[in-house]
Protein backbone atom coordinates (compact mmCIF):
# COMPACT_ATOMS: atom_id res chain seq x y z
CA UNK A 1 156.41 34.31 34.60
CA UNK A 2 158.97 35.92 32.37
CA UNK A 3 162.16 33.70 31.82
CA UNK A 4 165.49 36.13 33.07
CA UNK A 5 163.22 38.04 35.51
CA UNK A 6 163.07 37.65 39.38
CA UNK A 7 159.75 36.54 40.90
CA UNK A 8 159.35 39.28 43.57
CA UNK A 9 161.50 42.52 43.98
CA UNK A 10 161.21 44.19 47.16
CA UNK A 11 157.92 46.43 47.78
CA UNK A 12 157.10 46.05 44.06
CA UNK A 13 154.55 44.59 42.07
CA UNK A 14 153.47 46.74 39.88
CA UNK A 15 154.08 44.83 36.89
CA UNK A 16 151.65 41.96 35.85
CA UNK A 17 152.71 39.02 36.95
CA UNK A 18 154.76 39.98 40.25
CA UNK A 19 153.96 40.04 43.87
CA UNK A 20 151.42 38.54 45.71
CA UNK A 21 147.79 39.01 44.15
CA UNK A 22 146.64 41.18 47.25
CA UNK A 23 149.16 43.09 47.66
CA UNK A 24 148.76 46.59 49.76
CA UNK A 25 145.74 47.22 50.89
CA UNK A 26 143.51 44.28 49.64
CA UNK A 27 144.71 41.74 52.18
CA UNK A 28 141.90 40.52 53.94
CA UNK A 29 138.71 42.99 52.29
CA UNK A 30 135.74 40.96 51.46
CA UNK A 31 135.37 41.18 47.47
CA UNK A 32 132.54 43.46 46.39
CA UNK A 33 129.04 41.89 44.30
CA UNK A 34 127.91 42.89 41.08
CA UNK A 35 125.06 44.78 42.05
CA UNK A 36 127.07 47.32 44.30
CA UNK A 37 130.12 47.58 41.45
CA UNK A 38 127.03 48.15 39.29
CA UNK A 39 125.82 50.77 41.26
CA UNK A 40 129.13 52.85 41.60
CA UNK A 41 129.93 52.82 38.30
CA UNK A 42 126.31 54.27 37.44
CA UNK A 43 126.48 57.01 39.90
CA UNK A 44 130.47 57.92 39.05
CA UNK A 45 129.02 57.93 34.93
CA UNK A 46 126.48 60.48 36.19
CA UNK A 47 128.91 62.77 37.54
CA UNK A 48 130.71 62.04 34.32
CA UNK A 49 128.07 62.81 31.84
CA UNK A 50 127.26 66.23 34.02
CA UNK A 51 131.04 67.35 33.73
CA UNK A 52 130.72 67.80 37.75
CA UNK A 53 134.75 67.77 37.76
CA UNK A 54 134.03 69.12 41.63
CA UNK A 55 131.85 66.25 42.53
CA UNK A 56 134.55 63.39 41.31
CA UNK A 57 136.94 65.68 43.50
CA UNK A 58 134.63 65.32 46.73
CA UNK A 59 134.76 61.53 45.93
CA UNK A 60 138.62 61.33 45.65
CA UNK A 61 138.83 63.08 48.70
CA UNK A 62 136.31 62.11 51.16
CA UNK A 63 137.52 60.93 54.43
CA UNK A 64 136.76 57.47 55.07
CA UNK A 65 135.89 55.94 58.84
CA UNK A 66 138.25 52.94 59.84
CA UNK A 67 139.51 50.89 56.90
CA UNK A 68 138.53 51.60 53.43
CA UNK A 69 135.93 48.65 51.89
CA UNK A 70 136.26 47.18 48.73
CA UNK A 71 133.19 49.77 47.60
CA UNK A 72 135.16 52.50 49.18
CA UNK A 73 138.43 51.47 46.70
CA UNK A 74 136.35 50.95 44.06
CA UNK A 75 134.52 54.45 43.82
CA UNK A 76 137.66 56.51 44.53
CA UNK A 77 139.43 54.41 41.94
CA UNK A 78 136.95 55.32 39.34
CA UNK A 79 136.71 58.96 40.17
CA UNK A 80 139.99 59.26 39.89
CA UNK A 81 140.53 57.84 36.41
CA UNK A 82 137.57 59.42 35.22
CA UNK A 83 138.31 62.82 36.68
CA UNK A 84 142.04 62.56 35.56
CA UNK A 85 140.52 62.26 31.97
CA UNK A 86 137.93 65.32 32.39
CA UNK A 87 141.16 67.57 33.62
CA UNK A 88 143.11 66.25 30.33
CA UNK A 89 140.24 67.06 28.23
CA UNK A 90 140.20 70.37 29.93
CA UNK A 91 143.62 71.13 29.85
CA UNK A 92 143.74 71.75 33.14
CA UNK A 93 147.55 71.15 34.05
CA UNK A 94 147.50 72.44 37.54
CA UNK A 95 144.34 70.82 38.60
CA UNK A 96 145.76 67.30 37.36
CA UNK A 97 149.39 67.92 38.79
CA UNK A 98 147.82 68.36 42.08
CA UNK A 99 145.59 65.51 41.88
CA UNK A 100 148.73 63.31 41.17
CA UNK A 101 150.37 64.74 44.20
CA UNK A 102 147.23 64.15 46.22
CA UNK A 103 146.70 60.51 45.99
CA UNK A 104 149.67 59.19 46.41
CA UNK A 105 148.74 58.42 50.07
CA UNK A 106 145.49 56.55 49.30
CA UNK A 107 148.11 54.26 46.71
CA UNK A 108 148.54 52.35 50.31
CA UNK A 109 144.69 51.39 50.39
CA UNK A 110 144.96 49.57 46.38
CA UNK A 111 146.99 46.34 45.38
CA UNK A 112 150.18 47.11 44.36
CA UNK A 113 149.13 45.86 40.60
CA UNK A 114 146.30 48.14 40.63
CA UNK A 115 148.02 51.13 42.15
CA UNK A 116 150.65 50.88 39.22
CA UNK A 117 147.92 50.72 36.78
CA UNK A 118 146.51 53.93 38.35
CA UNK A 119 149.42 55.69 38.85
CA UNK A 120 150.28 55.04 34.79
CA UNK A 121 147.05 56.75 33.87
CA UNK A 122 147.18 59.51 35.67
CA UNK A 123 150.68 60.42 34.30
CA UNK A 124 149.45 59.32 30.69
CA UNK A 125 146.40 61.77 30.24
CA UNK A 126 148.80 64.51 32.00
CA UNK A 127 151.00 64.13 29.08
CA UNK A 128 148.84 64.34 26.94
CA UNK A 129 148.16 68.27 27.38
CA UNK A 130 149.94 70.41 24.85
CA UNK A 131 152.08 73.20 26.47
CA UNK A 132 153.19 72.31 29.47
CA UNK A 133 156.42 70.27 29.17
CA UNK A 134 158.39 71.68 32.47
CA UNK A 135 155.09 71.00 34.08
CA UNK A 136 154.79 67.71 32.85
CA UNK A 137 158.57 67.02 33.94
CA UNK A 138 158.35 68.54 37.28
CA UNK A 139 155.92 66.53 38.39
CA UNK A 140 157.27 62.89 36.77
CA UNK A 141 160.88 63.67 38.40
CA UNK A 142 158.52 63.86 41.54
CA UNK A 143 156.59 60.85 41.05
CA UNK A 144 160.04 58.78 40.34
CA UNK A 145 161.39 60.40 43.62
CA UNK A 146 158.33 59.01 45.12
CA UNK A 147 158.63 55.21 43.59
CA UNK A 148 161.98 54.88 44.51
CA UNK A 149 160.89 55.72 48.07
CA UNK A 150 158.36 53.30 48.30
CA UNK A 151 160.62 50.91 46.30
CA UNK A 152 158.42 50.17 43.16
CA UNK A 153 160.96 49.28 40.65
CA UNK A 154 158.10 48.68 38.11
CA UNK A 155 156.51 51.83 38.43
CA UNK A 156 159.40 53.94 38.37
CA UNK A 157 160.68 52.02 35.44
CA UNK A 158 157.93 53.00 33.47
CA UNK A 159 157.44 56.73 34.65
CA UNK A 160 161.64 57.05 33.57
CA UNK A 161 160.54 56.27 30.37
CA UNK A 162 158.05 58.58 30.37
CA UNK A 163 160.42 61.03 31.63
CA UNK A 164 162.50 60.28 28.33
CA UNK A 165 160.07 60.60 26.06
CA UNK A 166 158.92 64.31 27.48
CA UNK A 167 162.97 65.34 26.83
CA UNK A 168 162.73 63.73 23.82
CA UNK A 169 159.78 66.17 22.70
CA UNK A 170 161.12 69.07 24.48
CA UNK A 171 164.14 68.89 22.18
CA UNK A 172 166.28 68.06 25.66
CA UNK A 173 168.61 65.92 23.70
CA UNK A 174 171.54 65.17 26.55
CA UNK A 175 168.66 65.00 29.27
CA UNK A 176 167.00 62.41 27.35
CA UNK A 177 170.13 60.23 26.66
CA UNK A 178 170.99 60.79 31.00
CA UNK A 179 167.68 58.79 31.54
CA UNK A 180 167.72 56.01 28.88
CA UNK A 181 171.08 54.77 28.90
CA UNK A 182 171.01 53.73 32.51
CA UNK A 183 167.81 52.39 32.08
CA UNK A 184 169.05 50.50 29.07
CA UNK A 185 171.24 48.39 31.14
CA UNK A 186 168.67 47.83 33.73
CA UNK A 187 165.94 46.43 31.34
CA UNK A 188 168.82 44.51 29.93
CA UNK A 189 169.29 42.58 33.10
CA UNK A 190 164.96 42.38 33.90
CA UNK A 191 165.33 40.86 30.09
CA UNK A 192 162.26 43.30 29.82
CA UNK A 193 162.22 43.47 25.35
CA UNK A 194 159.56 45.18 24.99
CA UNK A 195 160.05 48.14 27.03
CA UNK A 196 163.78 47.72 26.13
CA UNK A 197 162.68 48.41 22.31
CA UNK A 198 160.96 51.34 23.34
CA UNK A 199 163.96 53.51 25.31
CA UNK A 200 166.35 52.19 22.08
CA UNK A 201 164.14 53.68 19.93
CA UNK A 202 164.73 56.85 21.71
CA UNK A 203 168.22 56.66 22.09
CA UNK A 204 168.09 56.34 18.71
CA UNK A 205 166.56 59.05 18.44
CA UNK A 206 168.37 61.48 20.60
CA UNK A 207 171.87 60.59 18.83
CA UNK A 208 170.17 61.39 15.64
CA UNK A 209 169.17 65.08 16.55
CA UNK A 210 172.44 65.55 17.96
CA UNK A 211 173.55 64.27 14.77
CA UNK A 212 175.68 61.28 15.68
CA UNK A 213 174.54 59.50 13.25
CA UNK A 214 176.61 55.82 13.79
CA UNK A 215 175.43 55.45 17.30
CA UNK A 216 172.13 56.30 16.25
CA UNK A 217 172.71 53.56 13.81
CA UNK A 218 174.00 51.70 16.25
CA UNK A 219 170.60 51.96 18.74
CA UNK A 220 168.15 51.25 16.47
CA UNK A 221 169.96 47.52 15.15
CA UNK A 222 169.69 47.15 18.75
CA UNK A 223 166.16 48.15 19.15
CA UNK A 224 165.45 45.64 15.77
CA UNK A 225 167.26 43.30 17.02
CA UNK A 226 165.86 43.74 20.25
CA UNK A 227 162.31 43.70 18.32
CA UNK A 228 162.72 40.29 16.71
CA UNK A 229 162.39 38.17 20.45
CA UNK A 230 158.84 39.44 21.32
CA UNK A 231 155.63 40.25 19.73
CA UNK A 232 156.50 43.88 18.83
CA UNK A 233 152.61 46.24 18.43
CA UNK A 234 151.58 47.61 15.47
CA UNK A 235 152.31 51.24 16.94
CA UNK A 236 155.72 50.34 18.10
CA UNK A 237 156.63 48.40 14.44
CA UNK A 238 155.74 51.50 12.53
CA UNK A 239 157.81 53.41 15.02
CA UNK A 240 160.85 51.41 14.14
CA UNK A 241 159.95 51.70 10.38
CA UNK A 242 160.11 55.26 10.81
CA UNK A 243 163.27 55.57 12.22
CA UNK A 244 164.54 53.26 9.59
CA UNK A 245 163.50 55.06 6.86
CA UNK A 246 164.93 58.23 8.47
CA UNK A 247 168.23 56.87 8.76
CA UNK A 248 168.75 55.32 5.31
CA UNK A 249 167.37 58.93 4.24
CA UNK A 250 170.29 59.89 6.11
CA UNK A 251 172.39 58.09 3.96
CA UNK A 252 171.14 58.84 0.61
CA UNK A 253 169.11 56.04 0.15
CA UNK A 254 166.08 57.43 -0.74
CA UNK A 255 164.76 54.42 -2.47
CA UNK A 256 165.04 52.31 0.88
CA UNK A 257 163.63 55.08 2.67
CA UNK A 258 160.98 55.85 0.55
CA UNK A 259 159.94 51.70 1.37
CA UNK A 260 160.68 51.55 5.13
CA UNK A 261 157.96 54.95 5.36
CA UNK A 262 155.52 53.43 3.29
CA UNK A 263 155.40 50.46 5.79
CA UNK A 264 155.27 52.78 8.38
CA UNK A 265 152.37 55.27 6.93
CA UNK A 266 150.29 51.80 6.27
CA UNK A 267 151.03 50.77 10.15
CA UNK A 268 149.64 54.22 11.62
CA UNK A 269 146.86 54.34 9.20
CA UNK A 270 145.58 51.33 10.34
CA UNK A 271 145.57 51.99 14.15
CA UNK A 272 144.15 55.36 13.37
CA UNK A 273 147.34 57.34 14.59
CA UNK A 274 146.97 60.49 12.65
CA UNK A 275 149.91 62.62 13.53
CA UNK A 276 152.33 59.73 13.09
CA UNK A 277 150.82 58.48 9.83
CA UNK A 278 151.07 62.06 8.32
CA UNK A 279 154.19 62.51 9.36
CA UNK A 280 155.12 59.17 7.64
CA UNK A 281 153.66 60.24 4.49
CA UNK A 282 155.66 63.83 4.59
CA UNK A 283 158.67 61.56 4.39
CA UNK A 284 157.62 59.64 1.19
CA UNK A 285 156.81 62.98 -0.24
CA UNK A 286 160.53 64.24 0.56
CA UNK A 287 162.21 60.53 -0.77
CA UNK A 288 160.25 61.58 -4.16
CA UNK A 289 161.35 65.15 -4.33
CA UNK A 290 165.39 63.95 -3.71
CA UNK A 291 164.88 61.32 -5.55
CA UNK A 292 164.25 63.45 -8.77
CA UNK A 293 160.42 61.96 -8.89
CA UNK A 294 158.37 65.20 -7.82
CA UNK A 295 156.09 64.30 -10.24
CA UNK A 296 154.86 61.80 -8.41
CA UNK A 297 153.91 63.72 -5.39
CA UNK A 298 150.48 64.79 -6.72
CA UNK A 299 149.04 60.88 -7.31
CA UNK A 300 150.49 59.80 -4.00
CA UNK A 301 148.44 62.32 -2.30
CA UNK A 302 145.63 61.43 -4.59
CA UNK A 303 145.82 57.67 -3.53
CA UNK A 304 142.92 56.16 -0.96
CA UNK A 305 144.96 55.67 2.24
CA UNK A 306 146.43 59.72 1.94
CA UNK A 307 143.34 61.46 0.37
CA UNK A 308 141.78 61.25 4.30
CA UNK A 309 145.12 63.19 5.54
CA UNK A 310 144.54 65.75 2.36
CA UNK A 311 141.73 68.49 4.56
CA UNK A 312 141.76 69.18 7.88
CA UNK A 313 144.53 70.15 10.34
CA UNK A 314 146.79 67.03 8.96
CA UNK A 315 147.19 68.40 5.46
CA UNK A 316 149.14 71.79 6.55
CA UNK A 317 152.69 69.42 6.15
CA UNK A 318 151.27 67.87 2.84
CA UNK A 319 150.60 71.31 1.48
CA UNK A 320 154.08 72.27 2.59
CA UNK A 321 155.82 69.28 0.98
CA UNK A 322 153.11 69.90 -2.19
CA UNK A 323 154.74 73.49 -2.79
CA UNK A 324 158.44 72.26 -2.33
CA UNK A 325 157.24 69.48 -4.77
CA UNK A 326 155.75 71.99 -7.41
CA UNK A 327 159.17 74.14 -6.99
CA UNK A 328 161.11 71.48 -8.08
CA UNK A 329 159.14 70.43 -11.26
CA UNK A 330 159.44 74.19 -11.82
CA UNK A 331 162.89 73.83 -11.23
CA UNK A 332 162.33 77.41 -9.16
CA UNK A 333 164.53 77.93 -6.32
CA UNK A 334 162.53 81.06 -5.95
CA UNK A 335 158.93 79.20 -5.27
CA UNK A 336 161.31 76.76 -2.86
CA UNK A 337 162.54 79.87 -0.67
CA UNK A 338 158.88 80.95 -0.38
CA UNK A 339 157.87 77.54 0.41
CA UNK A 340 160.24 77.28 3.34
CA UNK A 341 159.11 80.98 4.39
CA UNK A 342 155.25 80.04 4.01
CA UNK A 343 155.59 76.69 6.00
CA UNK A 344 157.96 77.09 8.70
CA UNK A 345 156.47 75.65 10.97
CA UNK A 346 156.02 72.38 9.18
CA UNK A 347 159.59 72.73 7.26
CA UNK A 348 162.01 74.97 9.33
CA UNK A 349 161.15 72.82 12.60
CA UNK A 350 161.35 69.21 11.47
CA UNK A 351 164.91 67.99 12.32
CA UNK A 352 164.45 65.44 9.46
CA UNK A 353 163.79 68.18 6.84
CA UNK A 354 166.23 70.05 8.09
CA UNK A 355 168.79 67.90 7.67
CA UNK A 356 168.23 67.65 3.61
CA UNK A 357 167.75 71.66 3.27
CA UNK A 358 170.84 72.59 2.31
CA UNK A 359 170.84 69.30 -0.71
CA UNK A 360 167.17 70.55 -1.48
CA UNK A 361 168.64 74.29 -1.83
CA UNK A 362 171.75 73.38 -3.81
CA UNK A 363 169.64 70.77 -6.25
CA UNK A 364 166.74 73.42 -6.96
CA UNK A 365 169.72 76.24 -7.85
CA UNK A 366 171.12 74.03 -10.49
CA UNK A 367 167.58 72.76 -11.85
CA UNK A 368 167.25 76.74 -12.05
CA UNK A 369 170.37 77.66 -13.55
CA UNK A 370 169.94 75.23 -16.08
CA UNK A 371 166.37 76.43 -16.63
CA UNK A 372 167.59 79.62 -17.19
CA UNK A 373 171.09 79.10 -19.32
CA UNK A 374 169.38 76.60 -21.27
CA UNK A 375 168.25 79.05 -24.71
CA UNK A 376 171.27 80.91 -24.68
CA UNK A 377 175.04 80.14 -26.51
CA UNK A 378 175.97 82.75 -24.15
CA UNK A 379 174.83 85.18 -21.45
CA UNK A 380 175.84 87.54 -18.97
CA UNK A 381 176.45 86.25 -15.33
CA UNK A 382 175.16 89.16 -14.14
CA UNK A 383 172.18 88.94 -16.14
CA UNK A 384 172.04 85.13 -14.73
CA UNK A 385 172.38 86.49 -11.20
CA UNK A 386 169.37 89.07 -11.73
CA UNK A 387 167.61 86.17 -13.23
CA UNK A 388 167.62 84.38 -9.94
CA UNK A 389 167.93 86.97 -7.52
CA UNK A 390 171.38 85.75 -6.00
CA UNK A 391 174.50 87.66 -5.75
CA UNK A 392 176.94 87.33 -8.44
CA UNK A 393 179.96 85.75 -6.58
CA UNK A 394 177.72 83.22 -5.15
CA UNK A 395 176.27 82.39 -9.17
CA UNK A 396 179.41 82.43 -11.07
CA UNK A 397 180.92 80.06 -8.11
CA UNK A 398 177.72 77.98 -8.73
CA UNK A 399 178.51 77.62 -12.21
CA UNK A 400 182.24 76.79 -12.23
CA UNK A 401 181.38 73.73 -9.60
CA UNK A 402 178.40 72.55 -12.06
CA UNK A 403 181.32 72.59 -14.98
CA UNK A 404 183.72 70.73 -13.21
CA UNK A 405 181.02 68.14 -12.02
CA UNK A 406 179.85 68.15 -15.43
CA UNK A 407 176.52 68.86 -15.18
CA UNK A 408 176.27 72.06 -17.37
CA UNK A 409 178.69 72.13 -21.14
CA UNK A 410 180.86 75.10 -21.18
CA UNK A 411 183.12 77.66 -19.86
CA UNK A 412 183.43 80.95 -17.98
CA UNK A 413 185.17 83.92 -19.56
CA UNK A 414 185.30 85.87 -16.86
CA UNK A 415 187.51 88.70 -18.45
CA UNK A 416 183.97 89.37 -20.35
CA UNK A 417 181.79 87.80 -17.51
CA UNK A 418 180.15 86.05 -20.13
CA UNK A 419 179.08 81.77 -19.53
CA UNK A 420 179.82 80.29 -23.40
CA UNK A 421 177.24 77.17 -23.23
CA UNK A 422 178.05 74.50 -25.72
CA UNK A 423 176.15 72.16 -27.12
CA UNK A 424 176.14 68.56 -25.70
CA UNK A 425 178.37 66.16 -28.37
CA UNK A 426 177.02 62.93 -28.78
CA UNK A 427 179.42 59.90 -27.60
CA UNK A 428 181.64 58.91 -30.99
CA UNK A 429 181.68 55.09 -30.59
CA UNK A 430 184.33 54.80 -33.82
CA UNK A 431 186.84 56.68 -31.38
CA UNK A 432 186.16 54.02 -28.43
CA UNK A 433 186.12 50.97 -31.10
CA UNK A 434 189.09 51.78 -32.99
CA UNK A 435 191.29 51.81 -29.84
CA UNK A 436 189.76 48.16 -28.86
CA UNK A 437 190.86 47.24 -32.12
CA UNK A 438 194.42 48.20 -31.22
CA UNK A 439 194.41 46.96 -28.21
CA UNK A 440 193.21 43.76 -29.60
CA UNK A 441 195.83 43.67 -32.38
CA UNK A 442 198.47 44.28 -30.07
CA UNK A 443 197.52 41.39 -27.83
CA UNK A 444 197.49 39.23 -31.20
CA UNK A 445 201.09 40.51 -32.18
CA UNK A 446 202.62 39.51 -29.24
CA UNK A 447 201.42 36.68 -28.80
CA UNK A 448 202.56 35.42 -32.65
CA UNK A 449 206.33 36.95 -31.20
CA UNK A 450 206.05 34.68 -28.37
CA UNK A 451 205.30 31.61 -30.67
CA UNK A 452 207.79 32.11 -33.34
CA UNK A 453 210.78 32.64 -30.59
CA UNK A 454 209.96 29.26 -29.39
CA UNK A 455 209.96 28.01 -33.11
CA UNK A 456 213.53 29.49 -33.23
């Protein structure tokens, strides 16, 4: 029993370690052998291995006389997990939807435990089909409806998070935030860490696509903090990495960012999460790029852990981040428009990539003005501005900002519309020295005045 939490909340234990061990239906049914568990298993396998998605149907829903047996729970409890997966496999959104909606009165027949169990997997391998979000929404604003009628805390606990987490993806930023900060509280008062680290994360999350960047700040120190009191899983530790390295990205701090995703690409590779990990190693490849090292981009990928991410459907965002990489050695902010154009999907609709465009555009112009102005003593802005395909305003204001900021020697005569580019002077140290040495003398001086007056 968790410290903080109450022993038994009313009509709920769905949760491990609450309500009594028979709860529901299992009062009073005579536990099943091993021969006849055996022996259900086999024959629900069979179905299984012949894909006979109609014959795990009949199972689910065949009638039973008087009150269900423990063989009875046990065979409709298998066909439904194993016919839940089939559907998923399938992608069969409509099929599964109505299966969800279908056994909610048989949850009466299981142990409260088990039926939360169920009821988690079902929802689980429904979100797990692509391209069906409203679906998927619909019907877990339903099963929360549901939970809270039959007062399982637990259950609907989890199933809100769920319901976060499909906002979350569906870009449903405010939605997302109306579901976890209530929760927030509640798990707050169950003392429930874990899943309290999980709906921060989020939050976090959220505030940083709606680009409120303190409190997203402010939601993941929680969620570390948070993170510190209980075993945190591999999965959820590279999570928070993540979203560490994301917001010290946010900052500037590529260096720190670059760190937090390596931790987090190592803790995805090594529970085999592919999506996450490559996404993890995207963001390393865009901490080299700001951070002036594109160079490095090509050894990285090169390295054991990424070369398995390198073919296959994974590598489309490496290749993307390759030919933004391969721009900027260039120093080509032609090859980095194309880039964006050619990967859009893996550039144009990351929020994280996003948000460093416009530095990545304004960086590559200079590296290619610079590339450009660099044999002449003095050119033509126009000629500049047909150079790199921009209008001329938009160059010559380009320029001035990069002369002001010092990062280009020289001036604009823009009666001629000519740049003059001068060569860099070295530093003169005598200048710097010989002022020291006045300084220095001075200090001496006065201090001799001060002694002779008090000779005097």
């Amino acid at each position: 029993m968790r410290h903080g939490a109450p022993k038994e909340h009313a009509g709920d234990s769905g949760r491990a370690g609450y309500g009594p061990r028979d709860g529901g239906g299992g009062i009073g049914r005579k536990k099943m052998d091993t021969s006849a568990d055996d022996a259900i298993v086999a024959a629900v396998d069979a179905l299984v291995a012949a894909g006979d998605m109609a014959g795990l149907q009949a199972l689910v829903d065949a009638a039973v006389e008087g009150e269900m047996t423990a063989e009875d729970v046990r065979r409709k409890e298998l066909a439904i997990q194993k016919l839940s997966v089939l559907y998923s496999k399938a992608s069969k959104h409509v099929e599964l939807a109505a299966l969800v909606r279908s056994i909610r009165p048989l949850m009466a027949h299981f142990s409260k435990a088990k039926c939360g169990k169920l009821f988690r997997h079902l929802i689980t391998e429904f979100i797990k089909i692509e391209g069906v979000l409203e679906q998927q929404v619909a019907v877990c604003l339903e099963s929360i409806e549901w939970t809270k009628s039959e007062k399982r805390q637990f259950l609907r606990q989890t199933l809100e998070i769920m319901l976060a987490s499909l906002h979350l993806k569906a870009r449903q930023y405010q939605e997302c935030l109306s579901v976890a900060q209530p929760l927030i509280k509640e798990l707050k008062r169950l003392d429930d860490k874990l899943q309290l680290v999980e709906v921060q994360l989020m939050e976090s999350r959220a505030y940083y696509a709606l680009s409120n960047y303190p409190k997203s700040r402010g939601a993941l120190v929680s969620a570390r903090t948070t993170a510190n009191g209980v075993y945190t899983p591999p999965k959820m530790q590279a999570s928070l990495d993540l979203q560490s390295g994301i917001m010290h990205a946010q900052e500037q701090d590529f260096q720190t960012g670059y760190s937090y995703f390596y931790e987090s690409f190592e803790g995805f590779q090594s529970i085999d999460c592919a999506d996450e990990a490559v996404l993890s190693l995207k963001y390393m490849l865009l901490c080299k790029v700001m951070l002036e090292k594109a160079e490095d981009v090509p050894s990285i990928l090169a390295s054991k852990l990424a070369l398995k991410y390198s073919t296959g459907d994974e590598s489309a965002s490496l290749n993307a981040m390759k030919a933004v990489a391969k721009a900027n050695l260039n120093r080509s902010l032609e090859e980095f428009e194309k880039a964006l154009d050619d990967f859009q999907g893996e550039l144009g609709a990351d929020v994280i990539i996003q948000s460093h465009v416009a530095d990545m555009n304004d960086t590559m112009m200079e590296k290619n003005l610079c590339r450009i102005v660099e044999p002449y003593s003095s050119i033509e802005i126009d000629h500049v501005a047909t150079l790199i395909k921009l209008p001329r305003a938009r160059v010559e204001k380009k320029l001035s900002q990069m002369i002001l900021d010092k990062k280009l020697t020289g001036i604009l005569d823009q009666g001629n519309g000519l740049l003059e580019v001068h060569e860099e002077e070295a530093n003169d140290a005598t200048y710097a020295a010989a002022i020291e040495v006045i300084q220095h003398t001075g200090q001496v001086v006065e201090a001799l005045n001060t002694k002779a007056k008090k000779l005097i």
